[in-house]
N, C-alpha and C. Protein backbone atom coordinates (compact mmCIF):
# COMPACT_ATOMS: atom_id res chain seq x y z
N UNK A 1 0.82 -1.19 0.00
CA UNK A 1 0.00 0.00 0.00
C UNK A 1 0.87 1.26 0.00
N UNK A 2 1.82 1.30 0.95
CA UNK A 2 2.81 2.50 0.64
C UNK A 2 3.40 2.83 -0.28
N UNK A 3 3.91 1.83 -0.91
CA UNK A 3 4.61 1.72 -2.45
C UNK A 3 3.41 2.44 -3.68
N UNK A 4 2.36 2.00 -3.86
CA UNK A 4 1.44 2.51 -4.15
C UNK A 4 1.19 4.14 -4.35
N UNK A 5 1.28 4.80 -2.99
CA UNK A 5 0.61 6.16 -2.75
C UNK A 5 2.09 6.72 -3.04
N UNK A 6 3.15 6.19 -2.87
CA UNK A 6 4.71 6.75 -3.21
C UNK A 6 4.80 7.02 -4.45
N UNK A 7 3.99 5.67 -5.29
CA UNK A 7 3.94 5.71 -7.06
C UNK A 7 2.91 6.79 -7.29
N UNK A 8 1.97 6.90 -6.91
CA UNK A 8 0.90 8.13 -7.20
C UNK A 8 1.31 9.28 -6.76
N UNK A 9 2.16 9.85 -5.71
CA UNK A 9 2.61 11.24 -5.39
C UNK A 9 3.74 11.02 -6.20
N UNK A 10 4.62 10.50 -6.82
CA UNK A 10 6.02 10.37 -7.95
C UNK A 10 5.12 11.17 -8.98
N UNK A 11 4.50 10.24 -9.02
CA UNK A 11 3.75 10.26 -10.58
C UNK A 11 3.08 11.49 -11.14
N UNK A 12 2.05 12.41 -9.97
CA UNK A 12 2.14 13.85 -10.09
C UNK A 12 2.74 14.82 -9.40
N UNK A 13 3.65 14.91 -9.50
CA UNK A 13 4.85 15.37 -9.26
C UNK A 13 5.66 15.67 -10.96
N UNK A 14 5.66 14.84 -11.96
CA UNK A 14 6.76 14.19 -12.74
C UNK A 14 6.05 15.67 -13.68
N UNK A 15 6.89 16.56 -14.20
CA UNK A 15 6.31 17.50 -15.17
C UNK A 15 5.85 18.62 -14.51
N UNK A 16 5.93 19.04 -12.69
CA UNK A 16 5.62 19.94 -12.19
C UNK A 16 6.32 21.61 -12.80
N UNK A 17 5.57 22.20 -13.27
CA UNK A 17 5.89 23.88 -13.89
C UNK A 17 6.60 24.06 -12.51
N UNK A 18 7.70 25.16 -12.63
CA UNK A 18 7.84 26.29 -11.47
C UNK A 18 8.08 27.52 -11.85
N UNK A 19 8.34 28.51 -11.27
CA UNK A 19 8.76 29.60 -11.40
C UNK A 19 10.37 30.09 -12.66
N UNK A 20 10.97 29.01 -11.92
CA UNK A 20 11.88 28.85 -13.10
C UNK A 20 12.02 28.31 -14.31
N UNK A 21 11.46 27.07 -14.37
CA UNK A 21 10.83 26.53 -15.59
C UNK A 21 10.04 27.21 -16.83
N UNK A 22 9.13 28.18 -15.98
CA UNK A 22 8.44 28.93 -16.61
C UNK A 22 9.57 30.31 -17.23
N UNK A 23 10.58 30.72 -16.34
CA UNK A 23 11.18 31.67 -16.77
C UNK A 23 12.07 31.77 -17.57
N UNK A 24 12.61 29.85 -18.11
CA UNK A 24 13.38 30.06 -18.77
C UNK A 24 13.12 29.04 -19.92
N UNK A 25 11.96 29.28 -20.33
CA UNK A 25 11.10 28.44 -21.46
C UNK A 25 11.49 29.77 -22.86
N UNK A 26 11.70 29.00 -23.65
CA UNK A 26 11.58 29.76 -25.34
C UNK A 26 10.34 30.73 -25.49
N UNK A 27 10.90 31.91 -25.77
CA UNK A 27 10.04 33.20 -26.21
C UNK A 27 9.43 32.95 -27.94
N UNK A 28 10.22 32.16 -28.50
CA UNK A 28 9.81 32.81 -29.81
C UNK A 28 8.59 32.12 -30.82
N UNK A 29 8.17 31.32 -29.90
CA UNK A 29 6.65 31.07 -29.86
C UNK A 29 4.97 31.62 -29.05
N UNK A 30 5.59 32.27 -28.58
CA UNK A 30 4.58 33.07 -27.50
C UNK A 30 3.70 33.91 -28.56
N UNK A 31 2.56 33.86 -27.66
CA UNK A 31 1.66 34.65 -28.71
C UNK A 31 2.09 36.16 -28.78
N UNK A 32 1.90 37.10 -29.17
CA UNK A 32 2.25 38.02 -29.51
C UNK A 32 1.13 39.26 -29.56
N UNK A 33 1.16 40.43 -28.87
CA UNK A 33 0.57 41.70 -29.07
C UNK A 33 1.01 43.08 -29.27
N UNK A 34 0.98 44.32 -29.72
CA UNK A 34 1.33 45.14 -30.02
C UNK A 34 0.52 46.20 -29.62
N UNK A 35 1.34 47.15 -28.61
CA UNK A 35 0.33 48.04 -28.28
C UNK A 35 1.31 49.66 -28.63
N UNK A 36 -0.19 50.76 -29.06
CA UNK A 36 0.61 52.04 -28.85
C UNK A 36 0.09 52.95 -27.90
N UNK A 37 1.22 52.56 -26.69
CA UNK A 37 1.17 53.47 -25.62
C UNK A 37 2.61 53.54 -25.23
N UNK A 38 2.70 54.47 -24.06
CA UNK A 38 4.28 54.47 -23.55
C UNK A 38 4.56 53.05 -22.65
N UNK A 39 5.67 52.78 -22.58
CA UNK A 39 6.24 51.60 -22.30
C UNK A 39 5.78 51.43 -21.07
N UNK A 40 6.03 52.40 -20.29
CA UNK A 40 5.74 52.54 -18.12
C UNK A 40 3.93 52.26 -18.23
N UNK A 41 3.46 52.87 -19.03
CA UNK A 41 2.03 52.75 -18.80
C UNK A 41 1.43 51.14 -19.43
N UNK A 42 2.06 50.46 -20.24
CA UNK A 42 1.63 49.02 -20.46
C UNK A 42 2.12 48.21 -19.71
N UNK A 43 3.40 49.01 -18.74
CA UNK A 43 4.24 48.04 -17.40
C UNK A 43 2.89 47.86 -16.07
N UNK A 44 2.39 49.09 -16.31
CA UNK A 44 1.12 49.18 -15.34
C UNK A 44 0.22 48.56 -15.47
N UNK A 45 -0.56 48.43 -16.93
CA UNK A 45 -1.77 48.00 -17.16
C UNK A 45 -1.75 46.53 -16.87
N UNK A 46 -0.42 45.96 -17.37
CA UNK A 46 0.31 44.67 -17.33
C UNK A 46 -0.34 44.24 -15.71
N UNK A 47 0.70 44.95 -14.52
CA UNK A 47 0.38 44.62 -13.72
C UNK A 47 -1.14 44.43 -12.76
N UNK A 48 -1.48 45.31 -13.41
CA UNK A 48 -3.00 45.37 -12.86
C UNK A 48 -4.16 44.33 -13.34
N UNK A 49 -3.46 43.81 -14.80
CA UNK A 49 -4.48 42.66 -15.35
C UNK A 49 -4.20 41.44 -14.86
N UNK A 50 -2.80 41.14 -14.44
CA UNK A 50 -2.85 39.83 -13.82
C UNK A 50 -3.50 39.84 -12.55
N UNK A 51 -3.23 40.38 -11.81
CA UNK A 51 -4.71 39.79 -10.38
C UNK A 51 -6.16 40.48 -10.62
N UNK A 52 -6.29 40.45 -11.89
CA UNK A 52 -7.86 40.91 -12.67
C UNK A 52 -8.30 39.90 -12.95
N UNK A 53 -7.44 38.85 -13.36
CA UNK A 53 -7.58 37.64 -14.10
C UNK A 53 -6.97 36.59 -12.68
N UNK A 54 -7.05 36.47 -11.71
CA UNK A 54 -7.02 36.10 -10.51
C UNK A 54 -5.06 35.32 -10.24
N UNK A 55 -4.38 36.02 -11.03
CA UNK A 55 -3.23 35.80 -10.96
C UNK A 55 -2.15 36.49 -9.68
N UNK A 56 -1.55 35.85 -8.94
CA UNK A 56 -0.64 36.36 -7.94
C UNK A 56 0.73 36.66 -8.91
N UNK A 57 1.25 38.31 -8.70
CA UNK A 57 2.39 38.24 -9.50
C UNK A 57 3.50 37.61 -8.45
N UNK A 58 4.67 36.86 -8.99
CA UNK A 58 5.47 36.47 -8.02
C UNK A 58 7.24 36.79 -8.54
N UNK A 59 6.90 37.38 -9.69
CA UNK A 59 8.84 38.03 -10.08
C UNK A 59 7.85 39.04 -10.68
N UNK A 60 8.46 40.35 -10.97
CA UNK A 60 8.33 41.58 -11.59
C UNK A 60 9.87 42.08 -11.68
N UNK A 61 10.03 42.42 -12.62
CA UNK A 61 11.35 42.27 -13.21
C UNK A 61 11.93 43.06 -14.42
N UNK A 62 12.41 44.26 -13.80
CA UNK A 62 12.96 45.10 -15.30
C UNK A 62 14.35 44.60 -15.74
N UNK A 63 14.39 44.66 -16.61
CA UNK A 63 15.62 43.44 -17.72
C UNK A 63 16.36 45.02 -18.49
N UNK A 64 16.94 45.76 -17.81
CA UNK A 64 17.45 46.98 -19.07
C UNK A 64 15.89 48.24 -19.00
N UNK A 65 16.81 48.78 -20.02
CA UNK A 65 15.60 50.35 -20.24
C UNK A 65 14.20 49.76 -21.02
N UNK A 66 14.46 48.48 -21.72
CA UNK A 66 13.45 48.59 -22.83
C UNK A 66 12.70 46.94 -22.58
N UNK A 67 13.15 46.27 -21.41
CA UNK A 67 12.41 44.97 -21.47
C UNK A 67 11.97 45.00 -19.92
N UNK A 68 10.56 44.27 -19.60
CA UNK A 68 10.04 43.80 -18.48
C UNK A 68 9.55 42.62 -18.31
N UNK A 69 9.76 41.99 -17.54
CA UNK A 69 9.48 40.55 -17.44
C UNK A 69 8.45 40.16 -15.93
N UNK A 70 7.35 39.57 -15.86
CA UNK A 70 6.40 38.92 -14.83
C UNK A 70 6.47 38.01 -15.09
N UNK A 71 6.39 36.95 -13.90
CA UNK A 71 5.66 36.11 -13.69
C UNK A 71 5.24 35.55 -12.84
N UNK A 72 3.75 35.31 -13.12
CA UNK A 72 2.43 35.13 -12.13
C UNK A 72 1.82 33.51 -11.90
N UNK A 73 1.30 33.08 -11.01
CA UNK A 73 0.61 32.10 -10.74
C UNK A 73 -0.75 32.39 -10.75
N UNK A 74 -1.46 31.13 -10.84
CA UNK A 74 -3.00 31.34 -10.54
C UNK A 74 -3.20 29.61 -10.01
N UNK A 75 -3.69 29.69 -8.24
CA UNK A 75 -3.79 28.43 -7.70
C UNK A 75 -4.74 27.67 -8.40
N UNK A 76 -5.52 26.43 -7.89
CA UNK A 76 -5.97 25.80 -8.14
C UNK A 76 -7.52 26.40 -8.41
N UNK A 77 -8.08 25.85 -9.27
CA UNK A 77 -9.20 26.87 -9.26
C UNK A 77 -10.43 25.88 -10.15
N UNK A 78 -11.79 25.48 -10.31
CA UNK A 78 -12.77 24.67 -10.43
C UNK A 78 -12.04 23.51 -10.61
N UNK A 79 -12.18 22.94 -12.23
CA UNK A 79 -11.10 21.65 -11.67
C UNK A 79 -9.54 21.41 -12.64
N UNK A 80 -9.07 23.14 -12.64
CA UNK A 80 -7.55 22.77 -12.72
C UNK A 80 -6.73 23.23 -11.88
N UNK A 81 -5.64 22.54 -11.69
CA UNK A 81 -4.42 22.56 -10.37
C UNK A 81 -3.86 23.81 -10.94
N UNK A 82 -4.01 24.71 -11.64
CA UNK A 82 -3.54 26.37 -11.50
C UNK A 82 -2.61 26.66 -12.49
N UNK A 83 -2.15 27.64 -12.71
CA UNK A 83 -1.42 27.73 -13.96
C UNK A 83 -0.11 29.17 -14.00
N UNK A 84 1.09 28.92 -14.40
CA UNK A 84 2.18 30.05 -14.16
C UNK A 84 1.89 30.66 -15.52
N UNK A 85 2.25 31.75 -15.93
CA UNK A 85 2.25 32.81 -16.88
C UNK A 85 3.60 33.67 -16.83
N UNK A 86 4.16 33.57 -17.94
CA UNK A 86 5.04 34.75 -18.19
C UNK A 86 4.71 35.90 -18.90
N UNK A 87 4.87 37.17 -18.79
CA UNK A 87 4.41 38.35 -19.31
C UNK A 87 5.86 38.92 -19.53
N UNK A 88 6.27 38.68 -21.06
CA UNK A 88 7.79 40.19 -21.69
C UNK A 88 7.01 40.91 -22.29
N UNK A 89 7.54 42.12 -21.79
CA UNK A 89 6.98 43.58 -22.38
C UNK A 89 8.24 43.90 -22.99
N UNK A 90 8.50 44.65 -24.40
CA UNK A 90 9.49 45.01 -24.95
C UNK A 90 9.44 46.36 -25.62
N UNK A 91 9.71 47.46 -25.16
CA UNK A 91 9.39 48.50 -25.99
C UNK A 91 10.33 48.69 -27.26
N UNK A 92 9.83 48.71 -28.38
CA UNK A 92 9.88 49.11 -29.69
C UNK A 92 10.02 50.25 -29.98
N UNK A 93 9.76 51.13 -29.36
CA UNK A 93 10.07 52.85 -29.54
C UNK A 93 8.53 53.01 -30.09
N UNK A 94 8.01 53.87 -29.74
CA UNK A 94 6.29 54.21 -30.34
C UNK A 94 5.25 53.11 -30.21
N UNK A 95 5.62 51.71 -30.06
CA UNK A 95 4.86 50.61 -29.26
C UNK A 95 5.69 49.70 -28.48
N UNK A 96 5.04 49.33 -28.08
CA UNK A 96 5.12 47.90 -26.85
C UNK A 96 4.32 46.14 -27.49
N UNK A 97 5.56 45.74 -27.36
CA UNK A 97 5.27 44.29 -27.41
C UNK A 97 4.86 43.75 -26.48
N UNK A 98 4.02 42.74 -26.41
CA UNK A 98 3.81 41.72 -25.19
C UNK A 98 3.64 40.36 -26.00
N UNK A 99 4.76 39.50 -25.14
CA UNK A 99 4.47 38.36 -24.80
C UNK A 99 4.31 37.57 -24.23
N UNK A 100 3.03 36.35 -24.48
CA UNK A 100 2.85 35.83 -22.72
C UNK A 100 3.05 34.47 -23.14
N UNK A 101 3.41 33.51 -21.99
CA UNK A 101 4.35 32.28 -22.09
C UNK A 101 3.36 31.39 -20.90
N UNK A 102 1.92 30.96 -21.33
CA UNK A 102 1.76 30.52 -20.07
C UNK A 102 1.57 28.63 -20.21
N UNK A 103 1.93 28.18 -18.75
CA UNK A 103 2.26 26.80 -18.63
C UNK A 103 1.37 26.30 -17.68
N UNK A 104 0.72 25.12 -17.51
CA UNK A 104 0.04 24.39 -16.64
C UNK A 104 0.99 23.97 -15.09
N UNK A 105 0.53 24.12 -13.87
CA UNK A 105 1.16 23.48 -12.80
C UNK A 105 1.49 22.20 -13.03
N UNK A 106 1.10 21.61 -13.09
CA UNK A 106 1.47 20.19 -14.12
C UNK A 106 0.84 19.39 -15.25
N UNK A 107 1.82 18.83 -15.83
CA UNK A 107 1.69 18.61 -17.23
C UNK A 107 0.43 17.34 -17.17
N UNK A 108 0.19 17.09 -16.74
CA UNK A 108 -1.07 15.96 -16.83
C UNK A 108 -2.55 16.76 -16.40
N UNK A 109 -2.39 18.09 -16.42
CA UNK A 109 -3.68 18.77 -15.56
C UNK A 109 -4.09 19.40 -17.34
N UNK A 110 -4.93 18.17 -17.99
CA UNK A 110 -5.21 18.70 -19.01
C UNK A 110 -6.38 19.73 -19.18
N UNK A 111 -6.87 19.70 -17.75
CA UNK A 111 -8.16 20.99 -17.84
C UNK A 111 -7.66 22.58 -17.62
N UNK A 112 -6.20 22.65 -17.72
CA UNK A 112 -5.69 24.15 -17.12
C UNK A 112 -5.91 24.67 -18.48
N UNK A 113 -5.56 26.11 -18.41
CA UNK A 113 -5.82 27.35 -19.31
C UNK A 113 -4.41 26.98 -20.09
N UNK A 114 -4.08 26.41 -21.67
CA UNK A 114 -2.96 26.11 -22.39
C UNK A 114 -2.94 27.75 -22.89
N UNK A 115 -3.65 28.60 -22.93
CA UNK A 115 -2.84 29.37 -23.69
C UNK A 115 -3.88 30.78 -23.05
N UNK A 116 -3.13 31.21 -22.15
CA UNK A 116 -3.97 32.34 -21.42
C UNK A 116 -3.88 34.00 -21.84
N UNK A 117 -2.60 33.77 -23.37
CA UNK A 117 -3.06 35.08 -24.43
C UNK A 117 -3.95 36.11 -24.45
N UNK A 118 -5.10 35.38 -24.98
CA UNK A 118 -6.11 36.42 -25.59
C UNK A 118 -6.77 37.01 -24.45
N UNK A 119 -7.13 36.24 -22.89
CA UNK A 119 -7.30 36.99 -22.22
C UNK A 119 -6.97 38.25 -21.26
N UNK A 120 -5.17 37.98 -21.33
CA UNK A 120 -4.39 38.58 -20.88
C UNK A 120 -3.90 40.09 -21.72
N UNK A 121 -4.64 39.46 -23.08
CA UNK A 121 -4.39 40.56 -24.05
C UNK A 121 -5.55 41.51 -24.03
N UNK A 122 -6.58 40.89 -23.92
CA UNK A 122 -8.04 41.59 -23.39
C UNK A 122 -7.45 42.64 -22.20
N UNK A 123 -7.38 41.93 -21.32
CA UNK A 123 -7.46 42.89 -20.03
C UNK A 123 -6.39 43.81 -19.80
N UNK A 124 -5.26 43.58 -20.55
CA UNK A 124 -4.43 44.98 -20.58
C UNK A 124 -4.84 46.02 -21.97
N UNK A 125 -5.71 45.61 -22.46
CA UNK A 125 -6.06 46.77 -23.30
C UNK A 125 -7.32 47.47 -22.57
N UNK A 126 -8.67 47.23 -21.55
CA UNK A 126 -8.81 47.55 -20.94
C UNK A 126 -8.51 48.49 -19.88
N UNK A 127 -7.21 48.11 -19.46
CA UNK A 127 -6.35 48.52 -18.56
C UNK A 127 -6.02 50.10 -19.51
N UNK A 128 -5.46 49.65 -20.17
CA UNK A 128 -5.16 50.89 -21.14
C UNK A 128 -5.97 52.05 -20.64
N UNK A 129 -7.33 51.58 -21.59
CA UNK A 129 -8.21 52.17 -22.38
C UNK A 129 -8.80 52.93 -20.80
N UNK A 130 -8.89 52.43 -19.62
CA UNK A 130 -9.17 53.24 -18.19
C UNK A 130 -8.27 54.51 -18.18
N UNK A 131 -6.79 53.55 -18.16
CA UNK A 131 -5.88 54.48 -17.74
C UNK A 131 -6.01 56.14 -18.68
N UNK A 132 -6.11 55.73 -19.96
CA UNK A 132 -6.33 57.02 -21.25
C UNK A 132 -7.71 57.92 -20.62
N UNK A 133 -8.32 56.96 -20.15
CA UNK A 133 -9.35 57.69 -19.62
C UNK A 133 -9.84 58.55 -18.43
N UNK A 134 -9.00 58.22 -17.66
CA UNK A 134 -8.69 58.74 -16.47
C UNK A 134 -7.92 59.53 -16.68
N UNK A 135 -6.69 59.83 -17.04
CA UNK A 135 -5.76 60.60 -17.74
C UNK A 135 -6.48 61.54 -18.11
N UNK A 136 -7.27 61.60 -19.27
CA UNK A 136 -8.38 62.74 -20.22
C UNK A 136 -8.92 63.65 -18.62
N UNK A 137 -9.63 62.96 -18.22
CA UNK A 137 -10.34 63.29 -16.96
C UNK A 137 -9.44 64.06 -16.03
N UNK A 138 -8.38 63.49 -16.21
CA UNK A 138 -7.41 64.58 -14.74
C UNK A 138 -7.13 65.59 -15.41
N UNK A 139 -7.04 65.76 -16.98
CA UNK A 139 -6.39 66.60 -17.56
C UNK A 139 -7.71 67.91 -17.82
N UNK A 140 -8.59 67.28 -18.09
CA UNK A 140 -10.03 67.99 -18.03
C UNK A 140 -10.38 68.57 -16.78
N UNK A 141 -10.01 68.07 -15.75
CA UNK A 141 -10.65 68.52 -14.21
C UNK A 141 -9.25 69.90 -13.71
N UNK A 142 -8.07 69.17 -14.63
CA UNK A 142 -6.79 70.68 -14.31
C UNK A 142 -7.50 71.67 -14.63
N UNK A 143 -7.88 71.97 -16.23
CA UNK A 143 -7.80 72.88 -16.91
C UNK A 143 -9.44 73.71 -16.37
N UNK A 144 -10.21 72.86 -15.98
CA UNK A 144 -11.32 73.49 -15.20
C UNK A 144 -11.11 74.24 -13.77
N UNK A 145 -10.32 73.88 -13.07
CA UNK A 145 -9.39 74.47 -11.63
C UNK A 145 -9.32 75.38 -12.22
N UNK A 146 -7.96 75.56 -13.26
CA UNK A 146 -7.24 76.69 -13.38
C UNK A 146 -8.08 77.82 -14.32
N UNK A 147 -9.13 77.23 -14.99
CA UNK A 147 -9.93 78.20 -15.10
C UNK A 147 -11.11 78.92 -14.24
N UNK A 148 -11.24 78.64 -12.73
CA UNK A 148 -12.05 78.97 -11.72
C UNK A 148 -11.19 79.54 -11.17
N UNK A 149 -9.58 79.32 -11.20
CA UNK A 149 -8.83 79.87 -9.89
C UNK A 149 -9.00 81.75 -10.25
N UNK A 150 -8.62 82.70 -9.35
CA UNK A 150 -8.68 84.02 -9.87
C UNK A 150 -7.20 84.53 -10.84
C-alpha cells in the first residue's frame, strides 16, 4: 500500500511547472501583441491585469531600459491545479510588445488554461483604455481648476 501512494505522489509530481521553468522556457513562440502606448504605462496596465484575471504576481522584473518581465501564478481553481504565466513587455520605440508564455502546474492537468493570451491581451487593453481615460479626466478637471482659480 505505501509503495502505491509513493507511485501516485512520484507520478504527479513528474512534469511539475515552477517559477523557473516557466522563466526560462523559449520566447519565440509566445503569442504576440502590439500596443501604442508608452512603455511605463503598459508596465502598469500589465500589472494590474494579472490579479484581474485572478493571478498572484510572483517576479516583476525590469531586464534593461526597454524589457520587463512577470511572472504570475494562478492556484488551483474549479477543476484545474492552476497555472504560471510569463508576461515580456518590450518597448519598440512608439509601441510595446507583449508576450505571454503561459504553462500548466502540471503537465497531466489537461483541464488548465494552455494558452492564457487572448485573455491577458483583453485585459491589458482595458487597462489601457481606463488608464487614457482617467488621464483625459485629470487633464479635463486641471484645466477646469485653473480656469475657476482668480
Amino acid at each position: 500500500m505505501y509503495r502505491i501512494a509513493l507511485l501516485l505522489v512520484g507520478c504527479s509530481l513528474v512534469g511539475c511547472a515552477s517559477i523557473d521553468t516557466t522563466r526560462g522556457a523559449p520566447s519565440d513562440r509566445d503569442p504576440v501583441q502590439q500596443y501604442r502606448a508608452p512603455y511605463q504605462q503598459v508596465v502598469r496596465a500589465t500589472r494590474d491585469s494579472l490579479p484581474a484575471l485572478g493571478f498572484h504576481i510572483r517576479q516583476d522584473q525590469e531586464l534593461g531600459d526597454i524589457e520587463h518581465v512577470m511572472i504570475a501564478e494562478r492556484s488551483a481553481h474549479g477543476s484545474s491545479w492552476g497555472e504560471l504565466v510569463r508576461v515580456t513587455l518590450l518597448d519598440k520605440g512608439g509601441k510595446v510588445e507583449a508576450r505571454v508564455f503561459t504553462e500548466p502546474r502540471f503537465l497531466s492537468n489537461f483541464s488548465a488554461d494552455w494558452d492564457l493570451s487572448p485573455d491577458l491581451f483583453w485585459q491589458i487593453d482595458q487597462e489601457l483604455r481606463q488608464q487614457g481615460a482617467l488621464a483625459a479626466g485629470e487633464a479635463r478637471n486641471d484645466a477646469l481648476m485653473n480656469r475657476m482659480s482668480p
